[in-house]
Protein backbone atom coordinates (compact mmCIF):
# COMPACT_ATOMS: atom_id res chain seq x y z
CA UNK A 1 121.36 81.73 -95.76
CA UNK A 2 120.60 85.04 -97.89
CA UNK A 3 120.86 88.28 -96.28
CA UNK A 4 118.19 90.42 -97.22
CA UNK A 5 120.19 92.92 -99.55
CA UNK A 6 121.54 89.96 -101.31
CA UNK A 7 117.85 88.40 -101.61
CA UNK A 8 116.14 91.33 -102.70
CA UNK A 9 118.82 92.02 -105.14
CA UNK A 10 118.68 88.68 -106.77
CA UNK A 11 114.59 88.93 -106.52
CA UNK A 12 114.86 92.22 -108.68
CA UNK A 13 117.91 90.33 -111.02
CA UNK A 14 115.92 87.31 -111.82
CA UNK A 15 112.20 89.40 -112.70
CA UNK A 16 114.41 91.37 -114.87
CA UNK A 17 116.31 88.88 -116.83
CA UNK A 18 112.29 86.81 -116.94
CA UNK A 19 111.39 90.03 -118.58
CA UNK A 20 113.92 90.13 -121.40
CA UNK A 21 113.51 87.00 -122.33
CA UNK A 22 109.89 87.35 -122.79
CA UNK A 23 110.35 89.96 -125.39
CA UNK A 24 111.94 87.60 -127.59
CA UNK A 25 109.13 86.42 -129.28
CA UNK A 26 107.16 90.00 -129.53
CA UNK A 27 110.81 90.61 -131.90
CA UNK A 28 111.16 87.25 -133.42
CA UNK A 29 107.21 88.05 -134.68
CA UNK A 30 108.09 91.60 -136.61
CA UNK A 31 110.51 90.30 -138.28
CA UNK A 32 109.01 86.67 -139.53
CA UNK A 33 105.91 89.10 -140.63
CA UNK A 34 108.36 91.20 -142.47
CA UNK A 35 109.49 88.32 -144.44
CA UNK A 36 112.09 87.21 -142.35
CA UNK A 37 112.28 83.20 -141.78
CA UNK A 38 112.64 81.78 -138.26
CA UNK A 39 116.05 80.03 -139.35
CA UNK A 40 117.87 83.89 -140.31
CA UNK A 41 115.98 85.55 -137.48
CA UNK A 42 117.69 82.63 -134.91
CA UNK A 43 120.87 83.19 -136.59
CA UNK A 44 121.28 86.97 -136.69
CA UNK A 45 119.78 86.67 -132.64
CA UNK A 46 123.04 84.10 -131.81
CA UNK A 47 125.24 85.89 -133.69
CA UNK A 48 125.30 89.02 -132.50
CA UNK A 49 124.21 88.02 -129.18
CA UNK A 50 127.42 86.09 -129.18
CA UNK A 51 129.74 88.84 -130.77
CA UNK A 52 128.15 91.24 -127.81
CA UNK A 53 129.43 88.22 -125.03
CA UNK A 54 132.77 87.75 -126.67
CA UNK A 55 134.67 90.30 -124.34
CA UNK A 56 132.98 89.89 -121.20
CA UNK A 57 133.36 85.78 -121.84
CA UNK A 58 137.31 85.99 -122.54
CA UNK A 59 137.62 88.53 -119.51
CA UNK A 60 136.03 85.47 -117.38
CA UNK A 61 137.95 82.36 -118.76
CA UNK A 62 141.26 84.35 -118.14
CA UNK A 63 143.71 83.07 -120.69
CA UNK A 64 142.21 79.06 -119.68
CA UNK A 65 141.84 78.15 -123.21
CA UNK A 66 142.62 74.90 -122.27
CA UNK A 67 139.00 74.20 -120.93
CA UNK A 68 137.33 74.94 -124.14
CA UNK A 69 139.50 72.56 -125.92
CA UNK A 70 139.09 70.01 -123.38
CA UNK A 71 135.19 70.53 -123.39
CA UNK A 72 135.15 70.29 -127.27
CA UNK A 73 132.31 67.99 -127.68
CA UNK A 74 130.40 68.69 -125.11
CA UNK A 75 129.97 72.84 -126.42
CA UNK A 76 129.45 71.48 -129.64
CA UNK A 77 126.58 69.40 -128.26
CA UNK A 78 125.41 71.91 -126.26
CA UNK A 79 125.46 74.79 -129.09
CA UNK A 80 123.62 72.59 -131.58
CA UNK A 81 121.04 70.75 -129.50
CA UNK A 82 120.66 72.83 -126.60
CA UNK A 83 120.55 76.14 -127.99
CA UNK A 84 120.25 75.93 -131.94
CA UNK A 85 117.55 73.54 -132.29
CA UNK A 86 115.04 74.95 -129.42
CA UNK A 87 115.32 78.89 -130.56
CA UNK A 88 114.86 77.25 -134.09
CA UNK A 89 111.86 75.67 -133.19
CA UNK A 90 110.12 78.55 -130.91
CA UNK A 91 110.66 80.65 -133.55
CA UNK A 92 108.58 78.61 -136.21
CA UNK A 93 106.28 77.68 -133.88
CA UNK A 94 105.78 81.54 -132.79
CA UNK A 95 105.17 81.96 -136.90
CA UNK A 96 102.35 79.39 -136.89
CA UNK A 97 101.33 79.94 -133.12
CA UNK A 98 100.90 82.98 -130.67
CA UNK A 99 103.55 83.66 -128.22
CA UNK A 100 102.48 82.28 -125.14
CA UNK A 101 101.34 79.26 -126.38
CA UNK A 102 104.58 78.71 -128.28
CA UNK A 103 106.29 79.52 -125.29
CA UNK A 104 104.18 77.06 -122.81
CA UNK A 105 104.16 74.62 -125.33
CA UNK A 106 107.81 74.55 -125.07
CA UNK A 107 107.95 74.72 -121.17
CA UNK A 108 106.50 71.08 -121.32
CA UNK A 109 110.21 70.06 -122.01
CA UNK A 110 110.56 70.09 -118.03
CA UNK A 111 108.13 66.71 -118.15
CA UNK A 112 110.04 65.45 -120.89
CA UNK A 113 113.36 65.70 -118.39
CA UNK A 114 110.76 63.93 -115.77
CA UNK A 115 110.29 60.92 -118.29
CA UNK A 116 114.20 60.97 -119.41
CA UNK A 117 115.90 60.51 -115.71
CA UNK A 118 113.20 57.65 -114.95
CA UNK A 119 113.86 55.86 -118.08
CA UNK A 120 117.69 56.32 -118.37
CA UNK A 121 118.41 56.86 -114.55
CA UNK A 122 115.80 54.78 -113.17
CA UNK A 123 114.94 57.90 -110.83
CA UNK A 124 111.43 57.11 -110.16
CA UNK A 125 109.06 60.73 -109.96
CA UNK A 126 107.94 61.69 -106.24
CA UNK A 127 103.76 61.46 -106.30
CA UNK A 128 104.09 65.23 -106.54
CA UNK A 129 106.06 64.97 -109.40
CA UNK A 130 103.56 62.50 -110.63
CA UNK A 131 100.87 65.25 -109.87
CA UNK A 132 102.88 67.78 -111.36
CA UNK A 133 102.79 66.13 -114.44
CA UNK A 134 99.30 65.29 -114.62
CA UNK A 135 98.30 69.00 -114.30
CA UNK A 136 100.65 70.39 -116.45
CA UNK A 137 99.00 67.69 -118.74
CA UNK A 138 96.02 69.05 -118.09
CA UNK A 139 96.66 73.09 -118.22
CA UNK A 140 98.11 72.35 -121.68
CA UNK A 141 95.13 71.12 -122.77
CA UNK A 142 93.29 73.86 -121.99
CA UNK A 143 96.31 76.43 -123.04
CA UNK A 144 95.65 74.37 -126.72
CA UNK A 145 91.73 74.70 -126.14
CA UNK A 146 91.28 71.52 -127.50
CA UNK A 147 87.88 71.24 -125.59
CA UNK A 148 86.16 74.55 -126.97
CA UNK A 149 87.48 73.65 -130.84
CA UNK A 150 89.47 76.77 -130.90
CA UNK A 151 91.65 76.27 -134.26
CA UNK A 152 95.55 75.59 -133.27
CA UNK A 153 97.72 75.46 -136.38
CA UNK A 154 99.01 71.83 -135.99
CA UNK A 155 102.34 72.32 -137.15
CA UNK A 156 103.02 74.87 -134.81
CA UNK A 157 102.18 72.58 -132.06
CA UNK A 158 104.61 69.82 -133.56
CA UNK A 159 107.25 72.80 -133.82
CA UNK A 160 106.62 73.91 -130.07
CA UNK A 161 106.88 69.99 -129.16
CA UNK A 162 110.31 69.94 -130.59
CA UNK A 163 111.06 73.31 -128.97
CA UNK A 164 110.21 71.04 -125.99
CA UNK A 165 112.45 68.52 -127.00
CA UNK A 166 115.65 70.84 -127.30
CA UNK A 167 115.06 72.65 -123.63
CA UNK A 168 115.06 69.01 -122.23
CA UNK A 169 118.32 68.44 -124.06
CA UNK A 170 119.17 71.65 -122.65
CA UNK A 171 118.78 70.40 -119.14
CA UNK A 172 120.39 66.87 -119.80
CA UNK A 173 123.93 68.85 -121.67
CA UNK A 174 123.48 71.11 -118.66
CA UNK A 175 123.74 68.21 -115.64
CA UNK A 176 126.76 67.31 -117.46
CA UNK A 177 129.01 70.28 -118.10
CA UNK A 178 132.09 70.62 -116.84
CA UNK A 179 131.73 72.98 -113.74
CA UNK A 180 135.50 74.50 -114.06
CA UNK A 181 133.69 76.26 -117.31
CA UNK A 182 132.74 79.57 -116.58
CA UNK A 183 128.68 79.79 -117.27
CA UNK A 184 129.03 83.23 -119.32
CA UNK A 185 131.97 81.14 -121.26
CA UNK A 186 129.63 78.38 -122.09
CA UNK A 187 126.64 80.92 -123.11
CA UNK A 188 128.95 82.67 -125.68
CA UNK A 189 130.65 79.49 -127.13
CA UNK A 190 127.20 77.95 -127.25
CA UNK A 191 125.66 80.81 -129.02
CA UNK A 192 128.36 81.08 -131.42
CA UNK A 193 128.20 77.27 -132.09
CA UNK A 194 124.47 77.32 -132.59
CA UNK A 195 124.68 80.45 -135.11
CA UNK A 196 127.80 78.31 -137.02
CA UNK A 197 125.56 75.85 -136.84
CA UNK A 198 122.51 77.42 -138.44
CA UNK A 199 124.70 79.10 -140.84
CA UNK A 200 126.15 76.03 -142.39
CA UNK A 201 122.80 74.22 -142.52
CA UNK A 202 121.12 77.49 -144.61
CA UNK A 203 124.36 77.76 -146.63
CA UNK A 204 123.89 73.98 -147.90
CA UNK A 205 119.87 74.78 -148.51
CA UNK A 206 119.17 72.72 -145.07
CA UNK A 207 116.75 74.95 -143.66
CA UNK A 208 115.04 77.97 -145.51
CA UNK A 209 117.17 81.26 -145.42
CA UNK A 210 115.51 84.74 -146.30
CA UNK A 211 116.02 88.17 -145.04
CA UNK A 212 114.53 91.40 -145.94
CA UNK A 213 115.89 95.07 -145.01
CA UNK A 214 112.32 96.89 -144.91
CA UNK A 215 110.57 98.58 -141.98
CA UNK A 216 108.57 96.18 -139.46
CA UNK A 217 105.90 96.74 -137.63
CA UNK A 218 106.56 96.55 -133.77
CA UNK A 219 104.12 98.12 -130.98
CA UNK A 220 101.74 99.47 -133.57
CA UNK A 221 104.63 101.48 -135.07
CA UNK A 222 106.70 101.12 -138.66
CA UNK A 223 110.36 101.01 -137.39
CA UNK A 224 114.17 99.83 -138.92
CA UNK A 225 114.53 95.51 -139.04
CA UNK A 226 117.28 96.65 -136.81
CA UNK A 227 115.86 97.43 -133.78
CA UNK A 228 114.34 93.60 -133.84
CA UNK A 229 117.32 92.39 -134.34
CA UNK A 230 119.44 94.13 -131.74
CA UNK A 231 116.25 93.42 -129.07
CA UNK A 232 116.48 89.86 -129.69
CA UNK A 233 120.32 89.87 -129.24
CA UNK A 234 121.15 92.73 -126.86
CA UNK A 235 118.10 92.68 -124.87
CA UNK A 236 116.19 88.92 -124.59
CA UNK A 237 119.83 87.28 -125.35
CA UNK A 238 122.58 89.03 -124.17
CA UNK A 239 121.43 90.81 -121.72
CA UNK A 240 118.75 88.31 -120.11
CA UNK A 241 121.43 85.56 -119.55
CA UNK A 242 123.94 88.72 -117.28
CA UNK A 243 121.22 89.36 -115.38
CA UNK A 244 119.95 85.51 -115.26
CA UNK A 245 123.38 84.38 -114.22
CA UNK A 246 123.14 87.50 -111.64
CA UNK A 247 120.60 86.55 -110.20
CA UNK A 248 121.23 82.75 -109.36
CA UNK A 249 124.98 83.42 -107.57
CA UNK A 250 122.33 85.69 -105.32
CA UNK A 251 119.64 83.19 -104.98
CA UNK A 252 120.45 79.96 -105.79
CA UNK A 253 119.29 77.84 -108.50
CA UNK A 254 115.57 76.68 -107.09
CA UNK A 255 114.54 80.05 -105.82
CA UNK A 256 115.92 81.69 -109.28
CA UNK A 257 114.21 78.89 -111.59
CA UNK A 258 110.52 79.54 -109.68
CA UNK A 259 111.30 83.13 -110.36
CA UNK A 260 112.09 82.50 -113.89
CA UNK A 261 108.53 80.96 -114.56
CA UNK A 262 107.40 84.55 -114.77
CA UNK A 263 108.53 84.74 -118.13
CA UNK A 264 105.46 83.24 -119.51
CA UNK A 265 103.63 86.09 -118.03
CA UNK A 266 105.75 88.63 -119.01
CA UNK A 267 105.76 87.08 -122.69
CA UNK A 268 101.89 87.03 -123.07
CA UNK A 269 101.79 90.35 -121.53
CA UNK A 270 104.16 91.70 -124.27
CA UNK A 271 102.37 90.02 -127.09
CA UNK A 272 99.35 91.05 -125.82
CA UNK A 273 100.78 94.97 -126.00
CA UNK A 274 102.96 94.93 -128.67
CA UNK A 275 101.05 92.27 -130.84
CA UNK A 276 97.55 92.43 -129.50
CA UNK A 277 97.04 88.60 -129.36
CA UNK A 278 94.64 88.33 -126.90
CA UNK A 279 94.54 84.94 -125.23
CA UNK A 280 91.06 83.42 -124.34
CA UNK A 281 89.96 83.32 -121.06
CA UNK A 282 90.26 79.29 -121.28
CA UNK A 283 93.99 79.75 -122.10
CA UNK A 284 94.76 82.09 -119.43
CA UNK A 285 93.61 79.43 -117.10
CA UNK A 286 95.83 76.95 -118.73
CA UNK A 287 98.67 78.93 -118.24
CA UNK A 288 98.40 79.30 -114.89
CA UNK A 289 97.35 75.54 -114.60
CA UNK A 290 100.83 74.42 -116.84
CA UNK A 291 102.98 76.77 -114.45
CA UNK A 292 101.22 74.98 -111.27
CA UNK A 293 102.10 71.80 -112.74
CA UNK A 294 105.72 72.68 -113.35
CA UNK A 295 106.23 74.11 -110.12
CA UNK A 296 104.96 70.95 -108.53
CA UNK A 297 107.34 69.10 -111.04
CA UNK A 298 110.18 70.93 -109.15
CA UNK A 299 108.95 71.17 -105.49
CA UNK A 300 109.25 66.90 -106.02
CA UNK A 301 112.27 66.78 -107.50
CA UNK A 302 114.98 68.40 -105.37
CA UNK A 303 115.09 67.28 -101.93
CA UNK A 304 114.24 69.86 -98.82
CA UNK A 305 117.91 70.98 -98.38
CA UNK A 306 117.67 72.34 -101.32
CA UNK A 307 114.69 74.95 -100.83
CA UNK A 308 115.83 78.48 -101.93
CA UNK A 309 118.34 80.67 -99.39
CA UNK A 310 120.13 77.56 -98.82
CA UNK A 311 123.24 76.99 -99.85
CA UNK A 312 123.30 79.60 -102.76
CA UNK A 313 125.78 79.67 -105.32
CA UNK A 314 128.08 81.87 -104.14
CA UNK A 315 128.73 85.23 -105.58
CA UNK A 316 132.17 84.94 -106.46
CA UNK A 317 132.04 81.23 -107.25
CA UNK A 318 131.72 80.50 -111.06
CA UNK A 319 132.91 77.40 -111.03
CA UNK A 320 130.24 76.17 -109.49
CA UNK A 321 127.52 77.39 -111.73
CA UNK A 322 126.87 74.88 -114.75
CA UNK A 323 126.22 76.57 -117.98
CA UNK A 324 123.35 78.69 -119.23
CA UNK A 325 121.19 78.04 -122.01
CA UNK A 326 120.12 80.70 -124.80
CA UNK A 327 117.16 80.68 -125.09
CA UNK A 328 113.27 82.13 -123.75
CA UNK A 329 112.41 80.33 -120.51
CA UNK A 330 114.48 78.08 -120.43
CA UNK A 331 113.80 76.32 -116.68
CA UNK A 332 116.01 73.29 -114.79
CA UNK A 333 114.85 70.64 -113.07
CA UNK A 334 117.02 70.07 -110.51
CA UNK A 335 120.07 72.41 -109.26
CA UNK A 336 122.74 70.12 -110.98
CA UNK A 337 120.93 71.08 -114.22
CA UNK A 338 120.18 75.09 -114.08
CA UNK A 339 122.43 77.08 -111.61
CA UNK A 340 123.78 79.11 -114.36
CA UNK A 341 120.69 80.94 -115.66
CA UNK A 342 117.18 82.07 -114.78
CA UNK A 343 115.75 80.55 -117.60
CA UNK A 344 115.22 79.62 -121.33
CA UNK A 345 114.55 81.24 -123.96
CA UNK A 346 113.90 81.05 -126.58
């Protein structure tokens, strides 16, 4: 069980680390409206984001350089699918889209995980799984407006969808690491991966490459493309996943990933401030519909002994924490699949 230092530290670890990653798309937006596209803004985010884990990650794998080799294919996977692709696609949908319906759009990749262990696994969703589902169905629905004809740039929402489709890959890669891998190890070779990856794909004209060194606008005010750049890496990168991976040896994976959902609020609130996209009042209740749904989608899918203050990760215990994904909310289904970061980010 949690003591209650330990729990309220944890608490305050995991509605921090929520909070940087919901900045990430408030910083990915100044710099695609400064010209920026969303493949050099990802890359420049991983990159230094990576370069700023490097130390801390060799300090943790202590000379074990055997484990990276050994795990090969599997951070290659992870750094291409599960981290590359979904930051990719957030950030193009965030172009096209606002933030927090980029962001819930790309939340929906929890249901995809749903359909992906009953098909391949034959695991068969709980009825409030089913449920789950069926409102987060329905809250993205309204979070789209589809009902009151609000226009929704279409291939944003096909952008978001993939987004979706790289946070479930996330959560697959994830229920399969190796846990002997340190989690801040596997954030840091999968960042660097996914900005290798990026790289090489804009080098051979793959995706569209274009950066621009002028003043962006941010908050209402005309600052350096720097200070962007560093928030997306340093703050909802870097930073979000120490905290994230803080928090979970403190609470434990289910209590962490519930806490993590708050990153949807704290990314509309942002936009909202920084941006001033306003969401309709329809929306808002969609939000809070999608983020019933996908806590219902967890409550059925991990069994009672696993309710949060039970069993925690333990402090000291990295082994036992699978690895973290980089990206803006970035939630696990089950605690196989996320006990090595509050969420996802984008």
């Amino acid at each position: 069980m949690l003591d209650r230092r330990t729990g309220l530290t944890g608490l305050l670890l995991a509605v921090v680390s929520a909070a940087a990653f919901g900045t990430s798309g408030v910083f990915a937006t100044a710099l695609l409206d400064a010209g920026w596209t969303a493949g050099s803004a990802v890359t420049a985010r991983m990159a230094v984001a990576s370069l700023a884990l490097a130390v801390p990650a060799v300090v943790a794998l202590r000379g074990r350089w055997s484990l990276l080799r050994s795990n090969a294919g599997a951070v290659l996977a992870f750094g291409a699918l599960a981290v590359a692709l979904p930051q990719l696609a957030y950030f193009n949908a965030v172009s096209r889209l606002s933030v927090g319906v980029a962001l819930l759009l790309e939340y929906s990749g929890v249901l995809l995980v749903v359909l992906w262990t009953w098909a391949r696994l034959g695991q068969r969703p709980s009825r409030v799984t089913g449920i789950g589902v069926v409102v987060a169905i329905v809250g993205l629905v309204l979070v789209l407006d589809v009902v009151g004809g609000a226009r929704i740039d279409p291939v944003g929402v096909v952008w978001g969808l993939v987004a979706a489709v790289g946070l479930a890959s996330y959560f697959v890669l994830s229920a399969h690491s190796d846990d002997a891998l340190p989690p801040l190890v596997s954030a840091w070779a999968g960042l660097a991966v996914g900005a290798l990856v990026l790289g090489a794909a804009a080098l051979v004209g793959a995706i569209p490459w274009r950066t621009t060194a002028v003043d962006v606008e941010l908050a209402g005010r005309s600052v350096s493309w720097l200070v962007p750049v560093l928030g997306l890496a340093l703050l909802a990168a870097a930073f979000a996943y120490a905290t994230g991976i803080a928090a979970v040896r403190r609470l434990g994976s289910r209590l962490s990933s519930f806490v993590g959902l708050s990153e949807v609020l704290f990314a509309v609130a942002a936009a909202w401030l920084a941006l001033g996209q306003q969401p309709a009042v329809v929306q808002l209740v969609g939000g809070v519909v999608v983020l019933a749904g996908i806590v219902l989608v967890r409550l059925g899918e991990e069994p009672p002994a696993a309710v949060a203050g039970v069993d925690p990760v333990p402090a000291g215990a990295e082994e036992e924490t699978p690895a973290p994904a980089a990206g803006p909310g970035q939630q696990t289904p089950t605690s196989k699949e996320r006990s090595g970061t509050v969420n996802r980010q984008p």
